[in-house]
PDB file of N, CA and C in Angstrom:
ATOM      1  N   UNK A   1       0.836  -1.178   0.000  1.00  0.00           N
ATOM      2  CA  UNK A   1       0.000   0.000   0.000  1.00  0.00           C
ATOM      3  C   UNK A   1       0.883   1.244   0.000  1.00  0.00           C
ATOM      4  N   UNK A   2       0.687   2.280  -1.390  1.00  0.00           N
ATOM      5  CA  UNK A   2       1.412   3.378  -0.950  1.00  0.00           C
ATOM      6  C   UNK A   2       1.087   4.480   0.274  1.00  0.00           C
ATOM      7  N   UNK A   3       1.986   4.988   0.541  1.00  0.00           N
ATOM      8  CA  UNK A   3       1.475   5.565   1.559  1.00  0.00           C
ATOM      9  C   UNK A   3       0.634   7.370   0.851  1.00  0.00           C
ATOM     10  N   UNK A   4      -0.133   8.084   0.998  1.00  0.00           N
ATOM     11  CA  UNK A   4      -0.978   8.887   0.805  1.00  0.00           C
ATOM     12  C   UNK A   4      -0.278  10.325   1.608  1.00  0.00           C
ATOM     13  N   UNK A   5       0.023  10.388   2.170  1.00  0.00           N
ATOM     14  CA  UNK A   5       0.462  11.526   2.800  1.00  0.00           C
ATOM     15  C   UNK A   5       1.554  11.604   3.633  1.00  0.00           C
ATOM     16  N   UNK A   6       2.621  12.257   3.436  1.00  0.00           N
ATOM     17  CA  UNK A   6       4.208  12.392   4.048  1.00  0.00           C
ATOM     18  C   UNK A   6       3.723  13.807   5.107  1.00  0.00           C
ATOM     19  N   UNK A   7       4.829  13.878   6.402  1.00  0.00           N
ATOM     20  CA  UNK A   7       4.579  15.305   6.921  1.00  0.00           C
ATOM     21  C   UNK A   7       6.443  15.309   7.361  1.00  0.00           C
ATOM     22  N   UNK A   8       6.803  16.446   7.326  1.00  0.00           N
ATOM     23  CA  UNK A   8       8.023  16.819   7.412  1.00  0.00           C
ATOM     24  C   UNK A   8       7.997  18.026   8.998  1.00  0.00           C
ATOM     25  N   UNK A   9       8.573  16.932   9.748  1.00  0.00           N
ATOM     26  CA  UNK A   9       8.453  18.337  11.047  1.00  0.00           C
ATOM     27  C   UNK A   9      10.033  18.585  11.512  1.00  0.00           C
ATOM     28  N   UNK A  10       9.693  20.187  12.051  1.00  0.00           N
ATOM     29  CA  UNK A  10      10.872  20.450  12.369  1.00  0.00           C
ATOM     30  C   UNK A  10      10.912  21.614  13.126  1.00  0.00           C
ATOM     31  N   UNK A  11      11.899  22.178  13.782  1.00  0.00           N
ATOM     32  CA  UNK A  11      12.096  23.663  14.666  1.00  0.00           C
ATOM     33  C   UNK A  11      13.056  24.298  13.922  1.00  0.00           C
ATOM     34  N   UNK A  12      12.990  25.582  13.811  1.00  0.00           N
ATOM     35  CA  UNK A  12      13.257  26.513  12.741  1.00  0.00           C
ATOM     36  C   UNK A  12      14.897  27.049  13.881  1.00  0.00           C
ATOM     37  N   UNK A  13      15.876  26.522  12.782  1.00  0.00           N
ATOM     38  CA  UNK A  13      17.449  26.968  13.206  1.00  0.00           C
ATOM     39  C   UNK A  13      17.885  25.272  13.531  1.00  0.00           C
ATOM     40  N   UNK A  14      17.092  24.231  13.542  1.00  0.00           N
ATOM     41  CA  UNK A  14      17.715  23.176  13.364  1.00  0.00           C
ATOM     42  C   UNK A  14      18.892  22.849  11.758  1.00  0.00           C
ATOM     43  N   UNK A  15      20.009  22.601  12.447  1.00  0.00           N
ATOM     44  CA  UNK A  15      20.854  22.758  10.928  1.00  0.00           C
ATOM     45  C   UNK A  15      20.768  21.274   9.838  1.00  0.00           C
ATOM     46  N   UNK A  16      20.192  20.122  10.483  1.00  0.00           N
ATOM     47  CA  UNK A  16      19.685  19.051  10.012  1.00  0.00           C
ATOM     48  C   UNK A  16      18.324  19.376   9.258  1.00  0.00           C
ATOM     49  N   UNK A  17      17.839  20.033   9.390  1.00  0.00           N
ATOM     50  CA  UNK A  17      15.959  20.001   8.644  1.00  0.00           C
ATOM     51  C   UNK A  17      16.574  20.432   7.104  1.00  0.00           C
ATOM     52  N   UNK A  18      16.750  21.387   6.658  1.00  0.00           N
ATOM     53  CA  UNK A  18      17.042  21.635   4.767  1.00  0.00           C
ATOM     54  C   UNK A  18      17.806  20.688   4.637  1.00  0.00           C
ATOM     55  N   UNK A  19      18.712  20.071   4.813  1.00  0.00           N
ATOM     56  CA  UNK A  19      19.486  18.721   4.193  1.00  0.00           C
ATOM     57  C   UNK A  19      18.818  17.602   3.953  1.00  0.00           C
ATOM     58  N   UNK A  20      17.620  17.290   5.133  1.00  0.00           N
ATOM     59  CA  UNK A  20      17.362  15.917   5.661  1.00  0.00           C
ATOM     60  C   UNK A  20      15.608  16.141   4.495  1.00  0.00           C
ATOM     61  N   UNK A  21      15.322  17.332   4.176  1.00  0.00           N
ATOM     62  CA  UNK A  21      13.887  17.625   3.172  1.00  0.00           C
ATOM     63  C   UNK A  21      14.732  17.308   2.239  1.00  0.00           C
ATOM     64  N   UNK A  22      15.435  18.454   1.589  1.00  0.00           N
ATOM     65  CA  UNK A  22      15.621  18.033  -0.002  1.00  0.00           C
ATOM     66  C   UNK A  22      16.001  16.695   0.028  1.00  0.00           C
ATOM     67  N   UNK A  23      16.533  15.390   0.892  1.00  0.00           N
ATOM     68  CA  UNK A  23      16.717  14.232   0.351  1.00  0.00           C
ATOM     69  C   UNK A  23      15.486  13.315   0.710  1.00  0.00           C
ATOM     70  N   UNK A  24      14.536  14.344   1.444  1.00  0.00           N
ATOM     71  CA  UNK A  24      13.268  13.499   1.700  1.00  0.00           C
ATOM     72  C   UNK A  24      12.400  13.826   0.446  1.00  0.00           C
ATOM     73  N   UNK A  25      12.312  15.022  -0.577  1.00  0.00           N
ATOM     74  CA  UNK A  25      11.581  15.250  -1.980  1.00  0.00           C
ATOM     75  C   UNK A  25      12.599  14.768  -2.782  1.00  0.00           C
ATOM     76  N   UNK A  26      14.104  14.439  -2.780  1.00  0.00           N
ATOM     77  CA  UNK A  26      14.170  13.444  -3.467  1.00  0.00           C
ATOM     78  C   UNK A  26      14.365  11.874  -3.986  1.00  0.00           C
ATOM     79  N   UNK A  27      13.681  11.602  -2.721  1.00  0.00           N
ATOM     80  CA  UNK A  27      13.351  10.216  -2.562  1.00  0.00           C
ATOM     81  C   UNK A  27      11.959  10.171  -2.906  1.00  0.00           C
ATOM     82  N   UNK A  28      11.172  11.226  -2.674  1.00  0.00           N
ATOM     83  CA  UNK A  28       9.756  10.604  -2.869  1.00  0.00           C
ATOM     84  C   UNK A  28       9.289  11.249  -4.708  1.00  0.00           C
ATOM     85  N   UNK A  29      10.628  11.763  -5.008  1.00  0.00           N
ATOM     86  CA  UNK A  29      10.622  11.888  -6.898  1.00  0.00           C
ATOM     87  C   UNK A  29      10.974  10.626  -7.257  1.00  0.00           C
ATOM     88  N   UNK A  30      12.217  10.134  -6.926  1.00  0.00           N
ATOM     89  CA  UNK A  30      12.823   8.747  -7.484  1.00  0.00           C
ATOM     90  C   UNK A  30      11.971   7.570  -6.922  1.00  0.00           C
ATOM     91  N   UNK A  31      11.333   7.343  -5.859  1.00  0.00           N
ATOM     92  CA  UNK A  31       9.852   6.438  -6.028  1.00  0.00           C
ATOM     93  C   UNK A  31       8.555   6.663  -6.403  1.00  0.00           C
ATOM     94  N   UNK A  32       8.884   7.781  -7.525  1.00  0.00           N
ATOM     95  CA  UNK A  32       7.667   8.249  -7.955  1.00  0.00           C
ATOM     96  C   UNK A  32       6.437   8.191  -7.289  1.00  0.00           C
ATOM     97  N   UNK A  33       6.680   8.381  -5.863  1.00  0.00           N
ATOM     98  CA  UNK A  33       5.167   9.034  -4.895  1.00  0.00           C
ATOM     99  C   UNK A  33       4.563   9.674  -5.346  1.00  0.00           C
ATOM    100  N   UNK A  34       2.980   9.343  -5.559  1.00  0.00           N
ATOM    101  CA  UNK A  34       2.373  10.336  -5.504  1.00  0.00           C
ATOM    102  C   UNK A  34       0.954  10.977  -4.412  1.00  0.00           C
ATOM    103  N   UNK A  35       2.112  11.745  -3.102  1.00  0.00           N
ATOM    104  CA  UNK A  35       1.633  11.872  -1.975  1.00  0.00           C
ATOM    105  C   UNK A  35       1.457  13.283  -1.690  1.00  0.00           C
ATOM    106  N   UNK A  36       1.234  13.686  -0.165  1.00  0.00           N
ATOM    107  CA  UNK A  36       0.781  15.274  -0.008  1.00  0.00           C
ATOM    108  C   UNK A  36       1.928  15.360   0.554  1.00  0.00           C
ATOM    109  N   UNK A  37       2.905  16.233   0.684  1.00  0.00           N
ATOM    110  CA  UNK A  37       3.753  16.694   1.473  1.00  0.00           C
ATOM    111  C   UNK A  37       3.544  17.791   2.449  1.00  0.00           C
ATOM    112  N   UNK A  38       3.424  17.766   3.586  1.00  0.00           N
ATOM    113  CA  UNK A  38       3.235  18.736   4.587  1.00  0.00           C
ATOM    114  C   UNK A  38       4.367  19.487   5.278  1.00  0.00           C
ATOM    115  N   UNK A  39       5.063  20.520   4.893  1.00  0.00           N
ATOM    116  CA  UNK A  39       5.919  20.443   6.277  1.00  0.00           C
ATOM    117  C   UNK A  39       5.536  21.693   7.304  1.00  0.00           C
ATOM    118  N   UNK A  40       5.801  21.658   8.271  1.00  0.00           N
ATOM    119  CA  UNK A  40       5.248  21.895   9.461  1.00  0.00           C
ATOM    120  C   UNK A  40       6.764  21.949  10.635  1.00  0.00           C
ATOM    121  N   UNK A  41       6.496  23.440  10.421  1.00  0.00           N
ATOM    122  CA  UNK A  41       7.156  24.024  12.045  1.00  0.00           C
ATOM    123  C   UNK A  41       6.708  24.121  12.945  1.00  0.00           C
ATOM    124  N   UNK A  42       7.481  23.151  13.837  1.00  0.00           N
ATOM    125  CA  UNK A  42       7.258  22.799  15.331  1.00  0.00           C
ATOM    126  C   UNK A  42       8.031  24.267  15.966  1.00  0.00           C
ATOM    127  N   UNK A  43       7.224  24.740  16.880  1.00  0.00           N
ATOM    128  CA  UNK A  43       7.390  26.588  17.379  1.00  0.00           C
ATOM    129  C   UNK A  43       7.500  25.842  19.066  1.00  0.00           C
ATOM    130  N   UNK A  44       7.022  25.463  19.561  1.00  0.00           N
ATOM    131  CA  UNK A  44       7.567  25.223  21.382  1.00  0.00           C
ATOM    132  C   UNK A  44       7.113  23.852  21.547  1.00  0.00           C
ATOM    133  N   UNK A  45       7.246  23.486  22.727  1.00  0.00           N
ATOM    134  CA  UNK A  45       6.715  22.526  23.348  1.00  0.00           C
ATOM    135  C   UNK A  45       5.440  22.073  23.078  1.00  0.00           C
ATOM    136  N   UNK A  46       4.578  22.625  23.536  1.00  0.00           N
ATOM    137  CA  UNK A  46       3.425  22.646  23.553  1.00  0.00           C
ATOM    138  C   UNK A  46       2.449  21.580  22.354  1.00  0.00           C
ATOM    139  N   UNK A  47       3.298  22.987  21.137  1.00  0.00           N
ATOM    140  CA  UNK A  47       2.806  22.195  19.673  1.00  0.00           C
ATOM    141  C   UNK A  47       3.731  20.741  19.835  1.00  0.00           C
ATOM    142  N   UNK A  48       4.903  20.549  20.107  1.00  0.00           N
ATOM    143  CA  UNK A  48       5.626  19.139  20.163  1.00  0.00           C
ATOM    144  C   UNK A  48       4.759  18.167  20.599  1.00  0.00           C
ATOM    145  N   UNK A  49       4.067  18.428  22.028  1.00  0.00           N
ATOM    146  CA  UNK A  49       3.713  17.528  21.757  1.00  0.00           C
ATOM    147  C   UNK A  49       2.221  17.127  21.359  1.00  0.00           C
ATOM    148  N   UNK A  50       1.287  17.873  20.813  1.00  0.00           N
ATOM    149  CA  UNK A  50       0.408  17.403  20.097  1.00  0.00           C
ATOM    150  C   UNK A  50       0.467  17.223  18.688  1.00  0.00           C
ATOM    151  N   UNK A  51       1.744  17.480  18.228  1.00  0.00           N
ATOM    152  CA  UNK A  51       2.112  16.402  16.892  1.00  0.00           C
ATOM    153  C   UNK A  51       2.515  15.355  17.099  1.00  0.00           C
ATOM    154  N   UNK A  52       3.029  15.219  18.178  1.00  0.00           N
ATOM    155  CA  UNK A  52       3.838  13.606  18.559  1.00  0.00           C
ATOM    156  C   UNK A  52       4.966  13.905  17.923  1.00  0.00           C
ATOM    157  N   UNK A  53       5.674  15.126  18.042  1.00  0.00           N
ATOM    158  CA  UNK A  53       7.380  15.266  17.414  1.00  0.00           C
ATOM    159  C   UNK A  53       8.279  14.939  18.412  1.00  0.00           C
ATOM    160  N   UNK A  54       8.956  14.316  17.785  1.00  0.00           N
ATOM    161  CA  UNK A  54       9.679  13.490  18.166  1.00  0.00           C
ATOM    162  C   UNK A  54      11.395  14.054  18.250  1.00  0.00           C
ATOM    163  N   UNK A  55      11.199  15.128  17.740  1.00  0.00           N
ATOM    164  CA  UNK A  55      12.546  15.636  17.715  1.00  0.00           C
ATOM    165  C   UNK A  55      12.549  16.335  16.007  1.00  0.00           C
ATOM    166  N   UNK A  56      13.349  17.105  15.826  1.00  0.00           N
ATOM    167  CA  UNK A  56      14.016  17.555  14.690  1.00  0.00           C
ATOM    168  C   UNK A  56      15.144  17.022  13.850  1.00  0.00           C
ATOM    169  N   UNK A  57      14.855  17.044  12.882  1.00  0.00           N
ATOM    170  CA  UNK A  57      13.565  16.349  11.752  1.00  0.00           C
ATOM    171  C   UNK A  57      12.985  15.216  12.203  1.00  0.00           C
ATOM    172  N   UNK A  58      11.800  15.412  11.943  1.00  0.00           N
ATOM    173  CA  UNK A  58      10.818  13.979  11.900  1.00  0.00           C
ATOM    174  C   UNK A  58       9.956  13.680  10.744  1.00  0.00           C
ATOM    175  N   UNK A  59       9.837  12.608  10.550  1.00  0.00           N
ATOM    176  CA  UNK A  59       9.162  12.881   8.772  1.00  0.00           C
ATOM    177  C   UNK A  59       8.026  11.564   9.419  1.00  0.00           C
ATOM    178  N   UNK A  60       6.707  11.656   9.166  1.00  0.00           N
ATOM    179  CA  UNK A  60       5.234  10.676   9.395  1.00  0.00           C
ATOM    180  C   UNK A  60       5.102  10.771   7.913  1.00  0.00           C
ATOM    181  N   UNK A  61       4.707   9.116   8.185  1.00  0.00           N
ATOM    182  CA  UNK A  61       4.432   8.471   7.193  1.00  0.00           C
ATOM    183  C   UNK A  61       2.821   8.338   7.429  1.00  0.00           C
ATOM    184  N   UNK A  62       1.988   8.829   6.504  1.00  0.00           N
ATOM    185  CA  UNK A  62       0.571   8.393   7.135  1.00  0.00           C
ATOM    186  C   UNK A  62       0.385   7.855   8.460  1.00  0.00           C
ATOM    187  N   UNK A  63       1.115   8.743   8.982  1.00  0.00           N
ATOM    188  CA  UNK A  63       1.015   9.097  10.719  1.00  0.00           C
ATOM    189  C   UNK A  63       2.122   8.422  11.288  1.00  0.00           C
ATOM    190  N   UNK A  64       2.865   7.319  10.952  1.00  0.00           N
ATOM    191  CA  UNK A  64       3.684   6.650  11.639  1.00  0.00           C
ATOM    192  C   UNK A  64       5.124   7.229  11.370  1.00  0.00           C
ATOM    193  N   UNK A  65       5.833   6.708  12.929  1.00  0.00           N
ATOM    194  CA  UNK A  65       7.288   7.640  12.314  1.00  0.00           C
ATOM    195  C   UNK A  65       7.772   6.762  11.251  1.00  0.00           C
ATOM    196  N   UNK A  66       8.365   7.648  10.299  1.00  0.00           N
ATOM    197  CA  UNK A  66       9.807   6.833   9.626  1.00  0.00           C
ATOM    198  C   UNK A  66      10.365   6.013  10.157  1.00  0.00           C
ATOM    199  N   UNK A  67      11.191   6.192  11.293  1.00  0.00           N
ATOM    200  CA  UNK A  67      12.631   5.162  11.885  1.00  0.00           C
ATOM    201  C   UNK A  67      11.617   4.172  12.334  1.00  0.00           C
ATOM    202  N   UNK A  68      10.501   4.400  13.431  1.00  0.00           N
ATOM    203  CA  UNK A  68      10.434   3.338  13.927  1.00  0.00           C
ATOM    204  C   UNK A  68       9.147   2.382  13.579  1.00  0.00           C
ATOM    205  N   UNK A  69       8.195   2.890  12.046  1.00  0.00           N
ATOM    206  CA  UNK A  69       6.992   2.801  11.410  1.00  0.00           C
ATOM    207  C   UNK A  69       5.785   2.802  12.745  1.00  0.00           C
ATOM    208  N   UNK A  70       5.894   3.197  13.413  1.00  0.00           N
ATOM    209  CA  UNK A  70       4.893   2.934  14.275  1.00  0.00           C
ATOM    210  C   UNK A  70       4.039   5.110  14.736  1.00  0.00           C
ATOM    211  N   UNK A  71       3.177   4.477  15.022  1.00  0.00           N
ATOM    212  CA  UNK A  71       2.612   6.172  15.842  1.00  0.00           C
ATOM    213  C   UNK A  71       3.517   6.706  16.599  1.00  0.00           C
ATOM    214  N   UNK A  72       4.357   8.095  16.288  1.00  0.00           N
ATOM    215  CA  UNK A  72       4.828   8.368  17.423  1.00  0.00           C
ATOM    216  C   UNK A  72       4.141   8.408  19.243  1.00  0.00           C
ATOM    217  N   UNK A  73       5.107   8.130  19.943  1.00  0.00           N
ATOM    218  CA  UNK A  73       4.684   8.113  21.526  1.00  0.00           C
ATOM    219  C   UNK A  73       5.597   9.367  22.163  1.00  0.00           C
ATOM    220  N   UNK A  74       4.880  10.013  22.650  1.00  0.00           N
ATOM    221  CA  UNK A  74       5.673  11.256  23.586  1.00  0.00           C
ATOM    222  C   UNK A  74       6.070  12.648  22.437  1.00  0.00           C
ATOM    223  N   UNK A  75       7.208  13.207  22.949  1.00  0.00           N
ATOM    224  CA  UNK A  75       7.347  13.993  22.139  1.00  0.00           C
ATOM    225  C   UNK A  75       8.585  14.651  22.651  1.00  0.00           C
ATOM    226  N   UNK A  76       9.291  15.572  21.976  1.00  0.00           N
ATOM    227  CA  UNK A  76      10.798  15.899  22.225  1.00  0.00           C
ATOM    228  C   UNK A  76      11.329  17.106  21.631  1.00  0.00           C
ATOM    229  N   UNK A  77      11.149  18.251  22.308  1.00  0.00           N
ATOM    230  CA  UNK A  77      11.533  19.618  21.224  1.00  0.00           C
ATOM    231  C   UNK A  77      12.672  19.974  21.557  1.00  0.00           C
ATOM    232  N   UNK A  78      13.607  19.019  20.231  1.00  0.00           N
ATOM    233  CA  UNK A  78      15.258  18.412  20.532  1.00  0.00           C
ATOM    234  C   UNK A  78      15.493  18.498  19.185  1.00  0.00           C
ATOM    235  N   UNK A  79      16.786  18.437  18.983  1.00  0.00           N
ATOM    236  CA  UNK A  79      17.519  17.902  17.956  1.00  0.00           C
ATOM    237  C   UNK A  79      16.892  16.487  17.937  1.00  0.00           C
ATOM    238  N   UNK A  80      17.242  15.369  16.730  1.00  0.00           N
ATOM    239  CA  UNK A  80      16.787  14.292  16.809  1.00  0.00           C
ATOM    240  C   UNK A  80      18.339  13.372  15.957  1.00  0.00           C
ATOM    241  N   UNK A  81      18.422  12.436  17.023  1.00  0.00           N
ATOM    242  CA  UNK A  81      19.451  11.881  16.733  1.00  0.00           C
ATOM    243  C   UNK A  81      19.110  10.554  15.855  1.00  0.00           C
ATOM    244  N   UNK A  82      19.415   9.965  14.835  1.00  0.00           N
ATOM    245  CA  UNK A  82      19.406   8.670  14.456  1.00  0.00           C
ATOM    246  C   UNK A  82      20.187   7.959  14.226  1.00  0.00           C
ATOM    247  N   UNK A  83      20.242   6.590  14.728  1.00  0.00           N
ATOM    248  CA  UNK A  83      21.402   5.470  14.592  1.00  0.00           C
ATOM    249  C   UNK A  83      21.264   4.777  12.781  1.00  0.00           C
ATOM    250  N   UNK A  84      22.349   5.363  11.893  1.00  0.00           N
ATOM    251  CA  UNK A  84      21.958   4.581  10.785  1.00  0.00           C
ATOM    252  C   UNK A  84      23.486   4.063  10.523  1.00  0.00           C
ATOM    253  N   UNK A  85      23.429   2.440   9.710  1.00  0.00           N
ATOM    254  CA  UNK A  85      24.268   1.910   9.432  1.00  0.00           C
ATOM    255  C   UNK A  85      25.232   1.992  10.938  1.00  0.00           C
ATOM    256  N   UNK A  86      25.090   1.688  11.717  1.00  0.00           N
ATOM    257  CA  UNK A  86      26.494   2.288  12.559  1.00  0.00           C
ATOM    258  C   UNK A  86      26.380   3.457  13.269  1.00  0.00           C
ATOM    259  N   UNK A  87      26.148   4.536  12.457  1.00  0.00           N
ATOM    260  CA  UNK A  87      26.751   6.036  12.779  1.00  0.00           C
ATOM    261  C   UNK A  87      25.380   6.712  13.617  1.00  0.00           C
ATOM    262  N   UNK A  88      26.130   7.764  14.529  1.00  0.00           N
ATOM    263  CA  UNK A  88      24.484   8.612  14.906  1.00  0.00           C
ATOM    264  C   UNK A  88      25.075   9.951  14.138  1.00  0.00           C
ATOM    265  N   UNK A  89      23.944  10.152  13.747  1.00  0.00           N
ATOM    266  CA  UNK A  89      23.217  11.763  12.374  1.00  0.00           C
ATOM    267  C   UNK A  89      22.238  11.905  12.545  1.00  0.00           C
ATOM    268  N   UNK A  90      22.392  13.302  12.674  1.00  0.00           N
ATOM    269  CA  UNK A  90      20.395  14.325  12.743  1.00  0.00           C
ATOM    270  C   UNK A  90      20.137  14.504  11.574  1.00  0.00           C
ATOM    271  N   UNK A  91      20.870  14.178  10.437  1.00  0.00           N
ATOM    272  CA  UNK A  91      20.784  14.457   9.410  1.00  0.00           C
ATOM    273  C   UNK A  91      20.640  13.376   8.318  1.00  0.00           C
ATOM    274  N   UNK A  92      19.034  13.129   7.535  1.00  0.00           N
ATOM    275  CA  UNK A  92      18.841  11.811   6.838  1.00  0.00           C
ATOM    276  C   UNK A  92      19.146  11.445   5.248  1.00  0.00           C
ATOM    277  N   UNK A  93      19.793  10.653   5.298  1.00  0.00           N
ATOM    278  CA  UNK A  93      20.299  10.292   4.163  1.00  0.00           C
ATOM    279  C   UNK A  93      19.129  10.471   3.170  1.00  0.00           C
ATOM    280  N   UNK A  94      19.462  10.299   1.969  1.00  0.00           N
ATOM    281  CA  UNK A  94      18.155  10.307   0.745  1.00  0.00           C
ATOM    282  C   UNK A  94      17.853   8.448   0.715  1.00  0.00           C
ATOM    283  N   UNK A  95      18.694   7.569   0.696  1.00  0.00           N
ATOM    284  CA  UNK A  95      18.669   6.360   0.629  1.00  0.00           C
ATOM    285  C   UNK A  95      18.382   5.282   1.996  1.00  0.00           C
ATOM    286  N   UNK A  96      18.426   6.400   3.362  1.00  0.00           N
ATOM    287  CA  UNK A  96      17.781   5.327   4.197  1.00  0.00           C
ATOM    288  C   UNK A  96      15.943   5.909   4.102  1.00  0.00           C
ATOM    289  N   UNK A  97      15.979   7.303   3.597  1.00  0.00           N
ATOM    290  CA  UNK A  97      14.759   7.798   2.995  1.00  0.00           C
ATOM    291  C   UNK A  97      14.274   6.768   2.644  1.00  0.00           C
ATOM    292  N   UNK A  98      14.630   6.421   1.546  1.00  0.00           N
ATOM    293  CA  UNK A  98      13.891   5.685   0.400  1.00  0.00           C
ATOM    294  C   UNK A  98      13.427   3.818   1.074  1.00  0.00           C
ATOM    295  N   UNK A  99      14.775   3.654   1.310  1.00  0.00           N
ATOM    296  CA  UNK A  99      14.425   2.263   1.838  1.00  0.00           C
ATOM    297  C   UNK A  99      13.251   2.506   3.106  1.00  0.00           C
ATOM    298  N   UNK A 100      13.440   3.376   4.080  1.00  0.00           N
ATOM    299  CA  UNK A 100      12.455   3.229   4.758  1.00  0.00           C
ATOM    300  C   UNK A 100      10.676   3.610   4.391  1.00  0.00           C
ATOM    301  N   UNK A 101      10.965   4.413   3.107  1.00  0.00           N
ATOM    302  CA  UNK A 101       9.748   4.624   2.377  1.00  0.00           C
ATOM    303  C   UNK A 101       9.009   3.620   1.677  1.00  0.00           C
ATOM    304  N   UNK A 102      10.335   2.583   1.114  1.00  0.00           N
ATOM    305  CA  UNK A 102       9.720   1.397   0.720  1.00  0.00           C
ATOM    306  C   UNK A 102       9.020   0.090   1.907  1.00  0.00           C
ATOM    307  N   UNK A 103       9.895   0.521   2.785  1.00  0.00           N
ATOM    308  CA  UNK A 103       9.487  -0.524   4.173  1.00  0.00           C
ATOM    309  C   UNK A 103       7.913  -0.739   4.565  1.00  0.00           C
ATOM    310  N   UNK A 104       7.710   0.799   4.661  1.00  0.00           N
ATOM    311  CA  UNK A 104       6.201   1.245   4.721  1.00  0.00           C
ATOM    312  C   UNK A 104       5.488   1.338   3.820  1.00  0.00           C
ATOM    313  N   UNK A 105       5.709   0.912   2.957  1.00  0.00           N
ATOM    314  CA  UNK A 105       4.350   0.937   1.475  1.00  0.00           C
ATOM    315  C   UNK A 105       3.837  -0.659   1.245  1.00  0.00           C
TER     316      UNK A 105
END
């Protein structure tokens, strides 16, 4: 099932969010998605946590996070760290993009 709607969250001066989008629109060009893209600045706490953000960047997949496909739980108005291949980066590759885009479809 493709997924229908992407949301891109983030707090404005995070230096991970413009790196970690353009390889999130171009992953969802090269799997020729055809979804809504939302992105959405997370401004305090408050809003954190009634998006269920999880930290900066967070990208929902028809509601579920990316990393962990599930509903986010809690919320975190943080940098957002991820363990990929090995390494921790706030900043998301275009290709664990994609694979995890394919995970969820």
């Amino acid at each position: 099932m493709k997924p229908t709607s992407i949301a891109f969250l983030y707090f404005a001066g995070c230096p991970n969010s413009e790196p970690s989008l353009a390889n999130l629109k171009a992953a969802i060009a090269e799997l020729n998605l055809d979804v809504k893209l939302s992105i959405i600045e997370v401004k305090d706490p408050r809003q954190a946590a009634e998006a269920g953000f999880l930290g900066s960047p967070s990208i929902l997949v028809d509601g579920r996070d990316l990393e962990t496909g599930l509903p986010p739980e809690g919320s975190s108005f943080s940098c957002r760290i991820y363990e990929i291949e090995g390494r921790r980066t706030g900043r998301l590759p275009k290709d664990y993009i994609k694979a995890r885009l394919q995970s969820l479809c």
